[in-house]
C-alpha atoms as a PDB file:
ATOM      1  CA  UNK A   1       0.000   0.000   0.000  1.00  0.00           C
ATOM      2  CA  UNK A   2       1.561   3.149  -0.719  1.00  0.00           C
ATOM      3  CA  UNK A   3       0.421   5.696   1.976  1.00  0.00           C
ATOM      4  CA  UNK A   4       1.102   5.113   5.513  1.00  0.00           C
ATOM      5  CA  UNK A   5      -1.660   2.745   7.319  1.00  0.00           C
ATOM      6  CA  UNK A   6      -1.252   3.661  10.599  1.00  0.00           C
ATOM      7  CA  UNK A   7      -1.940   7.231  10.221  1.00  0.00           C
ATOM      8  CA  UNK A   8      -5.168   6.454   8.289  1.00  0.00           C
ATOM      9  CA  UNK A   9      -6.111   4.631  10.747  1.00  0.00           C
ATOM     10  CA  UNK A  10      -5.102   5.321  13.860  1.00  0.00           C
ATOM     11  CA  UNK A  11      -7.219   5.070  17.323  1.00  0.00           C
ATOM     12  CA  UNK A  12      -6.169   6.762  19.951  1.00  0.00           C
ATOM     13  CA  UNK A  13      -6.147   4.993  23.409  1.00  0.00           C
ATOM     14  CA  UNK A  14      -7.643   8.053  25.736  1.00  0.00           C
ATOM     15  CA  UNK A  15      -8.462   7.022  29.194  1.00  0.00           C
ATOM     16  CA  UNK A  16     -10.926   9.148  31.366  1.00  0.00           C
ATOM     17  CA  UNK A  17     -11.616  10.613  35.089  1.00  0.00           C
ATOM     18  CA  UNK A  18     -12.464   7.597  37.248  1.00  0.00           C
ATOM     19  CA  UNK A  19     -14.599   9.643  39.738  1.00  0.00           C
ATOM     20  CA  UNK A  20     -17.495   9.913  37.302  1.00  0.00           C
ATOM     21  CA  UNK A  21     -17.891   6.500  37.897  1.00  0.00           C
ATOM     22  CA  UNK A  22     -17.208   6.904  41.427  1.00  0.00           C
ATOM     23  CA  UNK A  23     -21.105   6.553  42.081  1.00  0.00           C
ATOM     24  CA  UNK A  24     -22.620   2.807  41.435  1.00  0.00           C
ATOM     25  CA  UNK A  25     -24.297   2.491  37.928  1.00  0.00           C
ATOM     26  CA  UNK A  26     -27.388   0.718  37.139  1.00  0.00           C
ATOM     27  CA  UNK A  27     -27.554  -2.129  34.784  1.00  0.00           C
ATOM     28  CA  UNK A  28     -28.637  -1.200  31.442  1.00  0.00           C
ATOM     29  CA  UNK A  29     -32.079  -2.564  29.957  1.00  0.00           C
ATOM     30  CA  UNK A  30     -31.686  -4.922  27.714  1.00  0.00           C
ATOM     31  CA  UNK A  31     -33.959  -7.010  25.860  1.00  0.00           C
ATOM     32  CA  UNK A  32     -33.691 -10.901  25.995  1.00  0.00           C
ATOM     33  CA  UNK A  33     -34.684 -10.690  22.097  1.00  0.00           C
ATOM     34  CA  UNK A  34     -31.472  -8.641  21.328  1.00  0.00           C
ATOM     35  CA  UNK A  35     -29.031 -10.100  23.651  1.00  0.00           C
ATOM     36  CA  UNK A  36     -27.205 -12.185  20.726  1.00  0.00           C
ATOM     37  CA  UNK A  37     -26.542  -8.647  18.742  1.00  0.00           C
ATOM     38  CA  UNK A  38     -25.259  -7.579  21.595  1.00  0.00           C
ATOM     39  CA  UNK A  39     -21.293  -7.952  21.723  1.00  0.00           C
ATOM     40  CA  UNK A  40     -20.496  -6.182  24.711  1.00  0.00           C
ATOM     41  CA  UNK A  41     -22.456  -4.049  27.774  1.00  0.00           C
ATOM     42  CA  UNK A  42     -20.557  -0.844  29.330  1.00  0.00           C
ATOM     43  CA  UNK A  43     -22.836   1.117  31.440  1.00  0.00           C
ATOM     44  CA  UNK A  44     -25.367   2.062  29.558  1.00  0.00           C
ATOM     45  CA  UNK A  45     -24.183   1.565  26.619  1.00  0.00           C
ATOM     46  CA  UNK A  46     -24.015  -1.410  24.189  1.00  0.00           C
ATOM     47  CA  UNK A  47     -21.221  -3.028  21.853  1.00  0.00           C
ATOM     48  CA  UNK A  48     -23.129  -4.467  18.713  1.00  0.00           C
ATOM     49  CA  UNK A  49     -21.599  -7.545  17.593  1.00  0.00           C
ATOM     50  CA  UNK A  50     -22.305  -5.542  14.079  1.00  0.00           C
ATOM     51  CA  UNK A  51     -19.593  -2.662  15.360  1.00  0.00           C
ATOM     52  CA  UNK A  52     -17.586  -5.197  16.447  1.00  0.00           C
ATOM     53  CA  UNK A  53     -17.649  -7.610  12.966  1.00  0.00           C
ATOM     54  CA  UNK A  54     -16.476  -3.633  11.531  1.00  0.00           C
ATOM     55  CA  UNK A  55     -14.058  -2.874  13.875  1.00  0.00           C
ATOM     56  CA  UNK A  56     -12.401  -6.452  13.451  1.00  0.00           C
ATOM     57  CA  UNK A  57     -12.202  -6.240  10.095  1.00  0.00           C
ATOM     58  CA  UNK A  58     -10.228  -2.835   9.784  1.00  0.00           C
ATOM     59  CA  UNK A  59      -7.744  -4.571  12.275  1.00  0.00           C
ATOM     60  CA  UNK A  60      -7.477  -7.547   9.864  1.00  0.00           C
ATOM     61  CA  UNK A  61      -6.253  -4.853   6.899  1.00  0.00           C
ATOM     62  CA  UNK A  62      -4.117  -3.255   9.416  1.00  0.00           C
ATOM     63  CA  UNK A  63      -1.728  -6.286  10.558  1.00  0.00           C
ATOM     64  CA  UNK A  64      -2.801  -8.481   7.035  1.00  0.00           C
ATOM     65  CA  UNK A  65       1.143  -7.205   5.916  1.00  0.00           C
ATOM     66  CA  UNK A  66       2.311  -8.096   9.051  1.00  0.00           C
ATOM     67  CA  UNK A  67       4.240 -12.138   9.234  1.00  0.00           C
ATOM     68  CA  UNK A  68       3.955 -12.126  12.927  1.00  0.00           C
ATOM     69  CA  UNK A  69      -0.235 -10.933  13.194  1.00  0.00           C
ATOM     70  CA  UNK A  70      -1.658 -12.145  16.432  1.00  0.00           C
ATOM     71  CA  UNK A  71      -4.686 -15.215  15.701  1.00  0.00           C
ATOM     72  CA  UNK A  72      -8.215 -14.316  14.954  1.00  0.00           C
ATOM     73  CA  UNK A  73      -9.097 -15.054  18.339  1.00  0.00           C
ATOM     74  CA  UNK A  74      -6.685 -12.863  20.105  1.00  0.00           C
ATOM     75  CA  UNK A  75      -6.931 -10.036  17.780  1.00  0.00           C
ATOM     76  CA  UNK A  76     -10.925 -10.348  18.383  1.00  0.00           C
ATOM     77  CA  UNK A  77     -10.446  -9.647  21.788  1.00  0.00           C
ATOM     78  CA  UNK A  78      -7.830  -7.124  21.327  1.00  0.00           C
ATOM     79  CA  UNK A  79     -10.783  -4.998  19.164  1.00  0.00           C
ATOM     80  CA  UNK A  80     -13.567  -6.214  21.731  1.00  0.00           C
ATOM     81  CA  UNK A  81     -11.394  -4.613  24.954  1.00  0.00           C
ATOM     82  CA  UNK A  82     -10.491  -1.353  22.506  1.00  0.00           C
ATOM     83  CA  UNK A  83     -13.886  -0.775  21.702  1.00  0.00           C
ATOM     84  CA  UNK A  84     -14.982  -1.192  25.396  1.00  0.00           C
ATOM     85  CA  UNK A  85     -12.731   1.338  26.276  1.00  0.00           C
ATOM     86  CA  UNK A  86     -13.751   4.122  23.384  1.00  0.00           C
ATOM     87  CA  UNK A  87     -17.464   3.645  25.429  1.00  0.00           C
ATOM     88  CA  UNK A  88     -16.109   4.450  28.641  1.00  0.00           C
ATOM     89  CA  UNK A  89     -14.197   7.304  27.025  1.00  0.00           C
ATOM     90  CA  UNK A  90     -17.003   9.193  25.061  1.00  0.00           C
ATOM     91  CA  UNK A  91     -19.129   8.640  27.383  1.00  0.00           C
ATOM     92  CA  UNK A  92     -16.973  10.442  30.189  1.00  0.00           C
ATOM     93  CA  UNK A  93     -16.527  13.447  27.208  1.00  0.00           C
ATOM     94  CA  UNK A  94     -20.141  13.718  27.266  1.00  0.00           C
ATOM     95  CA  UNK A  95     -20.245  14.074  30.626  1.00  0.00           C
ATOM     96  CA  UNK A  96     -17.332  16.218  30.718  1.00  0.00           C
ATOM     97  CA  UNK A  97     -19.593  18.865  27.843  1.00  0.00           C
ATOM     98  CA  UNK A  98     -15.568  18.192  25.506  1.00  0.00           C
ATOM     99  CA  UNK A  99     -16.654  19.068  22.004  1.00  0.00           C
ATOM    100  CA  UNK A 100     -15.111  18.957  19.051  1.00  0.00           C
ATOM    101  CA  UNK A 101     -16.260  21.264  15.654  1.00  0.00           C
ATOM    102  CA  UNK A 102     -16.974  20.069  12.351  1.00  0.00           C
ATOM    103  CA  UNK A 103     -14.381  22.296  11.530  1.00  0.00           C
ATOM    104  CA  UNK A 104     -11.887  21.197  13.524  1.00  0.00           C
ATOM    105  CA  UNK A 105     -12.481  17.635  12.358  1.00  0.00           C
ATOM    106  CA  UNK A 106     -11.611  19.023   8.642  1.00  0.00           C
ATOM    107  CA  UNK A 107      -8.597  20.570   9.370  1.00  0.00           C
ATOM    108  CA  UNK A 108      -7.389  17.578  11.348  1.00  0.00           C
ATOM    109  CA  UNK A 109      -8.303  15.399   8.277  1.00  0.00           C
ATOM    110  CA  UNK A 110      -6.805  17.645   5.617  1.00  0.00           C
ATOM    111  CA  UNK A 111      -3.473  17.572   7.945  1.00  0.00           C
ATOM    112  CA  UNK A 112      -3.408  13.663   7.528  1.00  0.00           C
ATOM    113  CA  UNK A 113      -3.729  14.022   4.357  1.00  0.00           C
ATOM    114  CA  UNK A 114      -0.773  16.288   3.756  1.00  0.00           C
ATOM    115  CA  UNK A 115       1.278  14.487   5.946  1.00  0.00           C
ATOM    116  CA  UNK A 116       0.870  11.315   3.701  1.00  0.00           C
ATOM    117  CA  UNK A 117       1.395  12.959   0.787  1.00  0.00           C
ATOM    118  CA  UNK A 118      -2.223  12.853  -0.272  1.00  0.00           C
ATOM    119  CA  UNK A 119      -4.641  15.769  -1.547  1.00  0.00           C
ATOM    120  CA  UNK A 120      -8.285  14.978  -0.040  1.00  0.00           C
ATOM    121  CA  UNK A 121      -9.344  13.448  -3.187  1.00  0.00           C
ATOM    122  CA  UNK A 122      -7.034  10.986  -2.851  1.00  0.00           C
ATOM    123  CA  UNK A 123      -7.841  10.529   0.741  1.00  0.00           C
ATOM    124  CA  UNK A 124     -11.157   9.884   0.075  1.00  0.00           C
ATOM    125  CA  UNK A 125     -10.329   7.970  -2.807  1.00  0.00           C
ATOM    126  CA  UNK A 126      -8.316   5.459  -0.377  1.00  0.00           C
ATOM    127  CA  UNK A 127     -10.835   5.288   1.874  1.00  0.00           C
ATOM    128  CA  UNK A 128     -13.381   3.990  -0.896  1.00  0.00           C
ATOM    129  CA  UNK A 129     -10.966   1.668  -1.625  1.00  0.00           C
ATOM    130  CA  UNK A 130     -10.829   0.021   1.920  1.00  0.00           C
ATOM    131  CA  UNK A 131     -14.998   0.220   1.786  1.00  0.00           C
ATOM    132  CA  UNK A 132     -14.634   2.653   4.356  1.00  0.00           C
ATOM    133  CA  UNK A 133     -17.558   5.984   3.662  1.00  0.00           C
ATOM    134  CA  UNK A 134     -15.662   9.138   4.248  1.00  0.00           C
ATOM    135  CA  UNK A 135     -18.763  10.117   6.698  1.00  0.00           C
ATOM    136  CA  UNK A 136     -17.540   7.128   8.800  1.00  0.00           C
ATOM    137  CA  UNK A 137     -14.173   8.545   8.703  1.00  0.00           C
ATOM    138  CA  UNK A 138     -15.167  11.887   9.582  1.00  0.00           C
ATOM    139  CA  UNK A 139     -16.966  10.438  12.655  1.00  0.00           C
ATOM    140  CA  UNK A 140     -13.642   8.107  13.364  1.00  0.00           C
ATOM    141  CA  UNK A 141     -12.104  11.068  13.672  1.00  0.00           C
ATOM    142  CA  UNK A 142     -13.973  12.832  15.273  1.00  0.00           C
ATOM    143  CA  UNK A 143     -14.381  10.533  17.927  1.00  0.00           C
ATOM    144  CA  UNK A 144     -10.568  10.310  18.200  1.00  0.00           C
ATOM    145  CA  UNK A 145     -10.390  13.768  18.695  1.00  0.00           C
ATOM    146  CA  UNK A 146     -12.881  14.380  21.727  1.00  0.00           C
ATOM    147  CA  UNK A 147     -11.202  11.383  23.160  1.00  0.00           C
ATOM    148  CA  UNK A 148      -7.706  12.834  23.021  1.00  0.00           C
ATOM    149  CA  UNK A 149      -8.887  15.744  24.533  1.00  0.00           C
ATOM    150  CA  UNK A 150      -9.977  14.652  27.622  1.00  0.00           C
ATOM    151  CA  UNK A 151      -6.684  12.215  28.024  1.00  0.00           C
ATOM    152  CA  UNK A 152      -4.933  15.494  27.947  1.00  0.00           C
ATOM    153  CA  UNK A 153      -7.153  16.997  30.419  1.00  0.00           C
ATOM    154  CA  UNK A 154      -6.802  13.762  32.798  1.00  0.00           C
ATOM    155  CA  UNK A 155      -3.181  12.656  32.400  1.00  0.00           C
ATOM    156  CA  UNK A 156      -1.459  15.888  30.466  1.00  0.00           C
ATOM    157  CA  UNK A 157       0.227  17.162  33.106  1.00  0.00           C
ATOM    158  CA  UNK A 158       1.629  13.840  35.069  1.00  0.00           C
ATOM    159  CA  UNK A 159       4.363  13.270  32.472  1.00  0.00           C
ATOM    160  CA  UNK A 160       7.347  13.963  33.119  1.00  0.00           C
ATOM    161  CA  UNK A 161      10.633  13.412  30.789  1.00  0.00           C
ATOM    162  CA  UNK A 162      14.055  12.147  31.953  1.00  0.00           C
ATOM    163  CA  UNK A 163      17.220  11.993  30.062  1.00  0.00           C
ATOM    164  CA  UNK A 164      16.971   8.209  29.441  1.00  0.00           C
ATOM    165  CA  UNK A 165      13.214   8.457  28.492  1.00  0.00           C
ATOM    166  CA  UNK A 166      14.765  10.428  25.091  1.00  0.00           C
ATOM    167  CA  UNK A 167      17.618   7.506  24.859  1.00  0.00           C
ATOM    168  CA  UNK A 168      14.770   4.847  25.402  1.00  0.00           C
ATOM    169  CA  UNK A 169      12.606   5.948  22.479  1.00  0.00           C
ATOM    170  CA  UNK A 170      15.701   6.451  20.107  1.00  0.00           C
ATOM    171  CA  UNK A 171      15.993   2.590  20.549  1.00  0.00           C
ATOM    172  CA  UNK A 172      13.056   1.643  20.026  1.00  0.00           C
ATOM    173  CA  UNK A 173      12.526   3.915  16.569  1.00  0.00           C
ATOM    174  CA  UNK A 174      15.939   2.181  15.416  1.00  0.00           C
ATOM    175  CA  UNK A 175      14.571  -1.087  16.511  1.00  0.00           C
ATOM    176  CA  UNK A 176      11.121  -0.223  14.279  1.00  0.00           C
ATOM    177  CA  UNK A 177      13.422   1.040  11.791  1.00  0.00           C
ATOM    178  CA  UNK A 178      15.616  -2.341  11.392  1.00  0.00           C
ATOM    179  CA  UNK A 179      12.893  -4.490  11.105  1.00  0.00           C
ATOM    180  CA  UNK A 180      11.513  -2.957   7.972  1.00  0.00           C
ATOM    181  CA  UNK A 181      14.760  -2.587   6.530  1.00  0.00           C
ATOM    182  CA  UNK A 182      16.260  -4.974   3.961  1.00  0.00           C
ATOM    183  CA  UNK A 183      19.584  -6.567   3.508  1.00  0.00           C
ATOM    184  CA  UNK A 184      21.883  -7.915   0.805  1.00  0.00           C
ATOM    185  CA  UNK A 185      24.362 -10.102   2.320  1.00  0.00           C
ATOM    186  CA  UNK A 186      27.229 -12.363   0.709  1.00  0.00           C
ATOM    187  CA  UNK A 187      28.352 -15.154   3.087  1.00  0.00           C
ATOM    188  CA  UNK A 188      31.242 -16.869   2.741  1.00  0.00           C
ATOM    189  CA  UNK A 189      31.659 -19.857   5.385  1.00  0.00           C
ATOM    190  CA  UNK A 190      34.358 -21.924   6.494  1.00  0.00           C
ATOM    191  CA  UNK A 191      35.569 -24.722   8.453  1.00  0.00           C
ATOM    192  CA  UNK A 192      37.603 -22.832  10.891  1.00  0.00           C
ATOM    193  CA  UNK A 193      38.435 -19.870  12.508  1.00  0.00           C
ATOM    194  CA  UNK A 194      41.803 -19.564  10.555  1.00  0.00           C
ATOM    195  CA  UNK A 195      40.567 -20.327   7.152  1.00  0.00           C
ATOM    196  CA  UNK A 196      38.094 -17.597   7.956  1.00  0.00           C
ATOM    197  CA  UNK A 197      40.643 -14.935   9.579  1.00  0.00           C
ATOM    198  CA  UNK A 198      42.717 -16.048   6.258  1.00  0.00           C
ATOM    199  CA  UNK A 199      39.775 -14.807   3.863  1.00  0.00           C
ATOM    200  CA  UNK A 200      39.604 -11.408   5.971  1.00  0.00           C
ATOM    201  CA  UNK A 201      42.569 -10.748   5.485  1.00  0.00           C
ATOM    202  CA  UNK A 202      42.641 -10.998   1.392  1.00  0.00           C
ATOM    203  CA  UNK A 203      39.353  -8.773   1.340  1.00  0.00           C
ATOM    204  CA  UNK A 204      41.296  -5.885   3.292  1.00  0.00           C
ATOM    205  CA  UNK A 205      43.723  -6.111   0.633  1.00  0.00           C
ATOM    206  CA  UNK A 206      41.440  -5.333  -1.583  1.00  0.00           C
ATOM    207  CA  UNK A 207      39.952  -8.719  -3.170  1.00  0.00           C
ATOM    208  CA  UNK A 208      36.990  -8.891  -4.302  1.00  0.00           C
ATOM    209  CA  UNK A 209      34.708 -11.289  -2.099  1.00  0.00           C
ATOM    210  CA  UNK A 210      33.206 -13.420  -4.748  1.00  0.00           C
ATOM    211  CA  UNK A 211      37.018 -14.822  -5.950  1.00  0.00           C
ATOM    212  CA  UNK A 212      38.098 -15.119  -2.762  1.00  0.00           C
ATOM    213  CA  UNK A 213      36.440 -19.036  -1.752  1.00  0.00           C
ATOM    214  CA  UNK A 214      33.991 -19.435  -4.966  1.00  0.00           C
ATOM    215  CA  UNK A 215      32.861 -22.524  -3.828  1.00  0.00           C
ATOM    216  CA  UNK A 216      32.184 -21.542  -0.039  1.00  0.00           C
ATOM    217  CA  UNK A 217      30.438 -18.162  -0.970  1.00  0.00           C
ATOM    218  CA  UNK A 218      26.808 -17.708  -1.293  1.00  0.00           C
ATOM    219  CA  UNK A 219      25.158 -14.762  -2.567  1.00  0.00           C
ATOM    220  CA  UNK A 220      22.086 -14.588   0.292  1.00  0.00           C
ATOM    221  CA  UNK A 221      19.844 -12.017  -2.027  1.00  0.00           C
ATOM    222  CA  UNK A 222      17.817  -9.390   0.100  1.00  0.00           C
ATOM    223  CA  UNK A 223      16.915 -10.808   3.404  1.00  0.00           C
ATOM    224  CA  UNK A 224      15.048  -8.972   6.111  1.00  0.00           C
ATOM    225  CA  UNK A 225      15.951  -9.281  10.155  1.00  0.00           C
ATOM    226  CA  UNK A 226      13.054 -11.881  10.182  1.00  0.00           C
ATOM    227  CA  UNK A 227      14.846 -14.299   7.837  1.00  0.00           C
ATOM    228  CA  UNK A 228      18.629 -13.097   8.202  1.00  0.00           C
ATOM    229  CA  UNK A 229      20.342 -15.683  11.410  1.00  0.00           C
ATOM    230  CA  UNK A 230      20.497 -13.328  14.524  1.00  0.00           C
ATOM    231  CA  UNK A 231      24.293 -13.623  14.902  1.00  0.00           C
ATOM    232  CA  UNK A 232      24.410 -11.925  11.487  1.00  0.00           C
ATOM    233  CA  UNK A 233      22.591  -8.826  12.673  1.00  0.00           C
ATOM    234  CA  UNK A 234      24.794  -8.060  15.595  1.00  0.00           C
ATOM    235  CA  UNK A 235      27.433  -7.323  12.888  1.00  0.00           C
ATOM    236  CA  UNK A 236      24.876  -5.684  10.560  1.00  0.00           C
ATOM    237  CA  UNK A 237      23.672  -3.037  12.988  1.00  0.00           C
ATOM    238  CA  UNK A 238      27.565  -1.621  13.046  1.00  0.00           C
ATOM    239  CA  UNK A 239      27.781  -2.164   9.510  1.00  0.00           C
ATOM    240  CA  UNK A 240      28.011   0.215   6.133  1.00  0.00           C
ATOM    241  CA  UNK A 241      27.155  -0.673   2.738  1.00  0.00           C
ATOM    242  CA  UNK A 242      30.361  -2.574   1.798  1.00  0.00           C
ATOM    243  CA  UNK A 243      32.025  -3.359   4.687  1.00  0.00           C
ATOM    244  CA  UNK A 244      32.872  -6.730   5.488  1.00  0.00           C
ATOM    245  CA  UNK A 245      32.408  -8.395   8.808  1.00  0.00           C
ATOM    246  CA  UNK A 246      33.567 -11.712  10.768  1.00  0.00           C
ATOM    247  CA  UNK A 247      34.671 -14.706  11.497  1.00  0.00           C
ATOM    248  CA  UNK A 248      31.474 -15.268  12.638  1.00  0.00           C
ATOM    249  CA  UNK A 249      30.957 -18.450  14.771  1.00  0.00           C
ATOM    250  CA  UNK A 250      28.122 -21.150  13.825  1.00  0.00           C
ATOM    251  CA  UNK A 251      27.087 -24.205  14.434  1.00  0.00           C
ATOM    252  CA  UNK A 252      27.786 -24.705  10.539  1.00  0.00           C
ATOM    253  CA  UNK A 253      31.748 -23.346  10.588  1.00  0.00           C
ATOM    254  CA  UNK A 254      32.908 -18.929  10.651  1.00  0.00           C
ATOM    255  CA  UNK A 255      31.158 -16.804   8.842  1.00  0.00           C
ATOM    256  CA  UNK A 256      32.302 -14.007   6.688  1.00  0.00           C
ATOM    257  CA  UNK A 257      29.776 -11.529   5.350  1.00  0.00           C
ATOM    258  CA  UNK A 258      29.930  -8.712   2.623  1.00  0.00           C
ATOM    259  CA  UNK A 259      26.924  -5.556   2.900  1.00  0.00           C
ATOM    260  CA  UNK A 260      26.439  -5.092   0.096  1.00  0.00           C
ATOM    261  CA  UNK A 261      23.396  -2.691   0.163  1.00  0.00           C
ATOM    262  CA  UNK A 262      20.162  -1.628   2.446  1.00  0.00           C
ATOM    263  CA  UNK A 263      16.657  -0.801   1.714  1.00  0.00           C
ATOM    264  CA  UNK A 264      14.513   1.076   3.765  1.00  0.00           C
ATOM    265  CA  UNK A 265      16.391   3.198   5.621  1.00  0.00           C
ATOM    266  CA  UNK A 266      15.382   6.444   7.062  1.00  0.00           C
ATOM    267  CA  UNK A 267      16.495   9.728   8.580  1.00  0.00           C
ATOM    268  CA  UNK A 268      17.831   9.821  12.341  1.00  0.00           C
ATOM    269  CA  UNK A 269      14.552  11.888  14.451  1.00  0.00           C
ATOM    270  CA  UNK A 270      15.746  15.063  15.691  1.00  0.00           C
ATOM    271  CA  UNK A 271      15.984  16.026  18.789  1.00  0.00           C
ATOM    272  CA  UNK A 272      12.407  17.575  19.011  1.00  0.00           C
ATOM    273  CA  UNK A 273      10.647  14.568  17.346  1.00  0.00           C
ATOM    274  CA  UNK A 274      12.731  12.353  19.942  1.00  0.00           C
ATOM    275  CA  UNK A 275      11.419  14.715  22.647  1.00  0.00           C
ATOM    276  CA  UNK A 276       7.709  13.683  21.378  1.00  0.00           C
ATOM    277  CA  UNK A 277       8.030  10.484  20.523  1.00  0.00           C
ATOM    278  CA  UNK A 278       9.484  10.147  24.450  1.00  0.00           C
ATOM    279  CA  UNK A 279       6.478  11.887  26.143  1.00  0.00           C
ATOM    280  CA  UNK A 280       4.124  10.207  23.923  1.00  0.00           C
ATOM    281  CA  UNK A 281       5.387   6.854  24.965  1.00  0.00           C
ATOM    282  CA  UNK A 282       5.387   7.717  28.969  1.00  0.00           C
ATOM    283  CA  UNK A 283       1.876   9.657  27.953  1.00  0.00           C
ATOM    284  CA  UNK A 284       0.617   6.230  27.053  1.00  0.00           C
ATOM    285  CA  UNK A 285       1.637   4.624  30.218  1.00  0.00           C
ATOM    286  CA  UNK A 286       0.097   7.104  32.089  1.00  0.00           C
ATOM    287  CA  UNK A 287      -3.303   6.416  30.287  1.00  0.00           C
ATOM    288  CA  UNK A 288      -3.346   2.691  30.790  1.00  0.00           C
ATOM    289  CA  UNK A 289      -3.023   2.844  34.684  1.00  0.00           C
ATOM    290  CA  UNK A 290      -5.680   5.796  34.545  1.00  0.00           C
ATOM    291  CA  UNK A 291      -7.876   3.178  32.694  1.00  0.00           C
ATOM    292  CA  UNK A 292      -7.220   0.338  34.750  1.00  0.00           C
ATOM    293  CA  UNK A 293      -8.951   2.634  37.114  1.00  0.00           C
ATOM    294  CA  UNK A 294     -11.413   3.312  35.018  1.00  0.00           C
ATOM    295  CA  UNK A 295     -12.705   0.216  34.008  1.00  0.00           C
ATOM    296  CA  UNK A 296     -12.771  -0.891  38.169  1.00  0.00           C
ATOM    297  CA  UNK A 297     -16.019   1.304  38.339  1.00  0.00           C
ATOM    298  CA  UNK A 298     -17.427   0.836  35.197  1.00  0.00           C
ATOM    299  CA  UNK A 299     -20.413  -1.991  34.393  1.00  0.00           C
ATOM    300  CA  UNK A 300     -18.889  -4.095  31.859  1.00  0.00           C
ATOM    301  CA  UNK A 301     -20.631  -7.336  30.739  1.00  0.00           C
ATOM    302  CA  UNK A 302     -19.128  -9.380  27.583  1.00  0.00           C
ATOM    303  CA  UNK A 303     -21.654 -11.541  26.347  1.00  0.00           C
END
């Protein structure tokens, strides 16, 4: 797909004042005759197992790329608990009179669209494409917006940054980062250590890898950090297109390997975007333990 998923789609996990709930809620009517469209009870609210057959399947085209997607069954639940949680956090915006304007919710939209690339035809355009209506979006986002709000309101001004909170969310970008890069490696492998050290040293000479041991040398292709043997990318992660790296001890003999060239690789975050990708990351933290709270006073019955 050519614009960016996760920005398309994105929910936003927004967690809300526990003490509305402080006071004991009664259970909501609800009729034995509609109990099995009923996914899901919060308060007074209900989960249809309609929105929840919708909401499951725009998580399916959101991990369908993915090699590692959770099961059906997990991923189900994953939607059920998310959708439970959007209840409890609309409802508290109600409550709380948070509104957002209809033309707030354009601007928002037209900024997603810049920031993939995309002019709001083609926006819409995508949408169609996914058999999503671009009033549904508008409501999506909508929704994501009044719940954003009031996480602000509740948690906004618990987070604090500290030096390694920056250094933490520099790893894990590079970590995101290496797993959707590709590599293509050349590995030449050998019986031992000295017939390996041996083939070192004739690369840094200056020969070319492929004449060095023609018959031990195999051109790997591009490989990703899902395929490539984990004591490879130790050496890859301090490597640059064209340098050479080893022995490298395996159960199959010493490994010498050639970079020979990355795809997918991206621009280092400044310092600002480190700065919000670290407070967004304790932000989130923050919100889960607020809606842990949340969810303690809230009537929730899964049917």
């Amino acid at each position: 797909m050519k614009y960016k998923n996760h920005i398309l789609f994105l929910f936003f996990s927004v967690f809300f004042i526990s003490a509305v709930y402080a006071a004991d809620l009664p259970t909501p009517a609800v009729s034995t005759e509609s109990l099995n469209s009923v996914a899901a009870i919060v308060n007074n609210e209900v989960i249809t197992q309609s929105e929840l057959n919708q909401a499951l399947a725009t998580a399916k085209q959101q991990v369908a790329a993915n090699p590692d997607a959770i099961d059906d069954a997990k991923l189900r639940q994953m939607v059920l608990q998310q959708l439970i949680d959007q209840k409890l956090q609309l409802e508290l915006a109600q409550r709380a009179n948070i509104t957002v304007s209809n033309a707030q919710v354009t601007q928002a939209i037209t900024r997603i669209a810049a920031g993939n690339h995309m002019t709001l035809a083609q926006l819409k355009a995508e949408l169609a494409q996914r058999h999503l209506s671009y009033t549904a979006y508008e409501k999506m986002i909508h929704d994501q917006m009044l719940m954003r709000q009031v996480e602000q309101s509740a948690v906004g001004n618990q987070v604090r940054l500290a030096p390694e909170d920056t250094q933490n969310a520099l790893a894990q970008y590079q970590a995101q980062i290496k797993n959707q890069q590709s590599f293509h490696v050349i590995d030449i492998v050998k019986n031992t250590q000295a017939q390996a050290e041996k083939v070192m040293g004739e690369l840094k000479n200056g020969a070319d890898i492929k004449s060095v041991a023609p018959n031990s040398t195999t051109d790997l292709g591009w490989q990703t950090s899902n395929t490539l043997p984990s004591i490879f990318l130790q050496q890859l992660s301090n490597m640059q297109t064209g340098d050479v790296a080893g022995p490298i001890q395996a159960p199959n003999g010493y490994h010498v390997i050639k970079l020979v060239g990355v795809q997918g690789q991206k621009a280092q975050p400044s310092q600002a975007q480190l700065q919000n990708m670290a407070y967004e990351m304790k932000f989130q933290q923050a919100v889960k333990k607020w809606m842990d709270q949340v969810r303690k006073t809230a009537y929730i019955k899964i049917n």
